[in-house]
Protein backbone atom coordinates (compact mmCIF):
# COMPACT_ATOMS: atom_id res chain seq x y z
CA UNK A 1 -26.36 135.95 -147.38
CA UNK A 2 -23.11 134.12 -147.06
CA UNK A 3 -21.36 135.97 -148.89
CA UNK A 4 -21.26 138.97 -146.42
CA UNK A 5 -20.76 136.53 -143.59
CA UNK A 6 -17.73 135.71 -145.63
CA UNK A 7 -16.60 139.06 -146.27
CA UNK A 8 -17.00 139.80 -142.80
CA UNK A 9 -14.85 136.78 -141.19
CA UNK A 10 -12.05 138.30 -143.98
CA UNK A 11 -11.82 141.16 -142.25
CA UNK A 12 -12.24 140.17 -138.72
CA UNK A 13 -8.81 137.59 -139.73
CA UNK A 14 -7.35 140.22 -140.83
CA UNK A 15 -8.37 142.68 -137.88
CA UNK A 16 -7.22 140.20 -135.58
CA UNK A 17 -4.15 139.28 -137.19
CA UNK A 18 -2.78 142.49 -137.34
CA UNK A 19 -3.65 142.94 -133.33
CA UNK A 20 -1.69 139.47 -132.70
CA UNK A 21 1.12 141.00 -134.08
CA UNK A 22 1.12 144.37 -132.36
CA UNK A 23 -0.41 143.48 -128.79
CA UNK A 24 2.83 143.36 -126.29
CA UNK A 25 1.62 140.66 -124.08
CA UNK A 26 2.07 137.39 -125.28
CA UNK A 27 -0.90 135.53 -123.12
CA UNK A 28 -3.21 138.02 -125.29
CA UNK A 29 -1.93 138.02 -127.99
CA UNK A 30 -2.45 133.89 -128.03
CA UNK A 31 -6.03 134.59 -126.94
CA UNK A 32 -6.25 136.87 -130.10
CA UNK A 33 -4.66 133.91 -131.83
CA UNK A 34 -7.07 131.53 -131.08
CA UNK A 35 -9.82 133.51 -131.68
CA UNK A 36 -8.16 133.99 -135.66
CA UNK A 37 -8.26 130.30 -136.21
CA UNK A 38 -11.50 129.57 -134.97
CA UNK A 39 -12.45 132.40 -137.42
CA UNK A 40 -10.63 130.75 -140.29
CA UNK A 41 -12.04 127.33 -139.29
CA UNK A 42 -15.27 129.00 -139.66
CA UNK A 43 -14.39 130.42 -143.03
CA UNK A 44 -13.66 127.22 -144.35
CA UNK A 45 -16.96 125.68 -143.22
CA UNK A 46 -18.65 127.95 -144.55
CA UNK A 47 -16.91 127.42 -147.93
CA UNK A 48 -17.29 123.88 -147.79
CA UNK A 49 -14.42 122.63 -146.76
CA UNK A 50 -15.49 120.54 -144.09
CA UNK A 51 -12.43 118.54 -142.84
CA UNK A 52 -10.00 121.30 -143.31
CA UNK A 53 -12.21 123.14 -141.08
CA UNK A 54 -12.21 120.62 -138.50
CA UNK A 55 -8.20 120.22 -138.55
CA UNK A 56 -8.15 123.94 -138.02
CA UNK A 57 -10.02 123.61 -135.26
CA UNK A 58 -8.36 121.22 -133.55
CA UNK A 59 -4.87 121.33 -134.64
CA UNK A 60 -4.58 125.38 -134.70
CA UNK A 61 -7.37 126.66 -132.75
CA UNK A 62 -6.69 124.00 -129.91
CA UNK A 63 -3.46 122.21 -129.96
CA UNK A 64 -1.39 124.82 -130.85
CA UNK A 65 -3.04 128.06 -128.59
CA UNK A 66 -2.38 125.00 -125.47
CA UNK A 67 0.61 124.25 -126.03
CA UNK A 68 1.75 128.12 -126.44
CA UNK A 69 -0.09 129.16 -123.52
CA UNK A 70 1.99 126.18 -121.39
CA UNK A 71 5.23 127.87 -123.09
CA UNK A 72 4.26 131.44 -122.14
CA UNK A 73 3.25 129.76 -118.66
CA UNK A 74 6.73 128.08 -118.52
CA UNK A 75 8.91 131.18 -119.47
CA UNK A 76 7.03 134.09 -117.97
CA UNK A 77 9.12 133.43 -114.29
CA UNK A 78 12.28 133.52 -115.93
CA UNK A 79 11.06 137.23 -117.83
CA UNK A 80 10.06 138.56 -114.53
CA UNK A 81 13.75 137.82 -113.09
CA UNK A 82 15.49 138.86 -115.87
CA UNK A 83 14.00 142.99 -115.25
């Protein structure tokens, strides 16, 4: 049973790694972001690697998506006035 559960967050990582490349705005691409490493920190739970999953969780999925959202937040007046 876990093992297409597995499979299946393998290809959604991949699915939505691809679309956090290719999406042109950057708050959804971060949104697509997060949503990757919560499905990688889910990956390795289900693996068994418990604390890695929880530092992927907190440090990637949380940490990092906040403090690239504040960037985005930060810059996105200074984009608008440059067009």
């Amino acid at each position: 049973m876990y093992h297409y559960l597995e499979f299946f967050l393998i290809g959604l990582i991949l699915v939505l790694s691809i679309i956090a490349i290719e999406i042109r705005s950057l708050f959804r691409a971060t949104l697509v972001f997060a949503v990757m490493c919560t499905s990688i920190g889910v990956l390795f739970w289900l693996l068994g690697a418990y604390y890695v999953a929880i530092f992927q969780l907190l440090i990637y999925a949380g940490a990092m998506v906040v403090l690239l959202i504040a960037v985005i937040a930060l810059t996105a007046g200074e984009e608008r006035e440059m067009k």
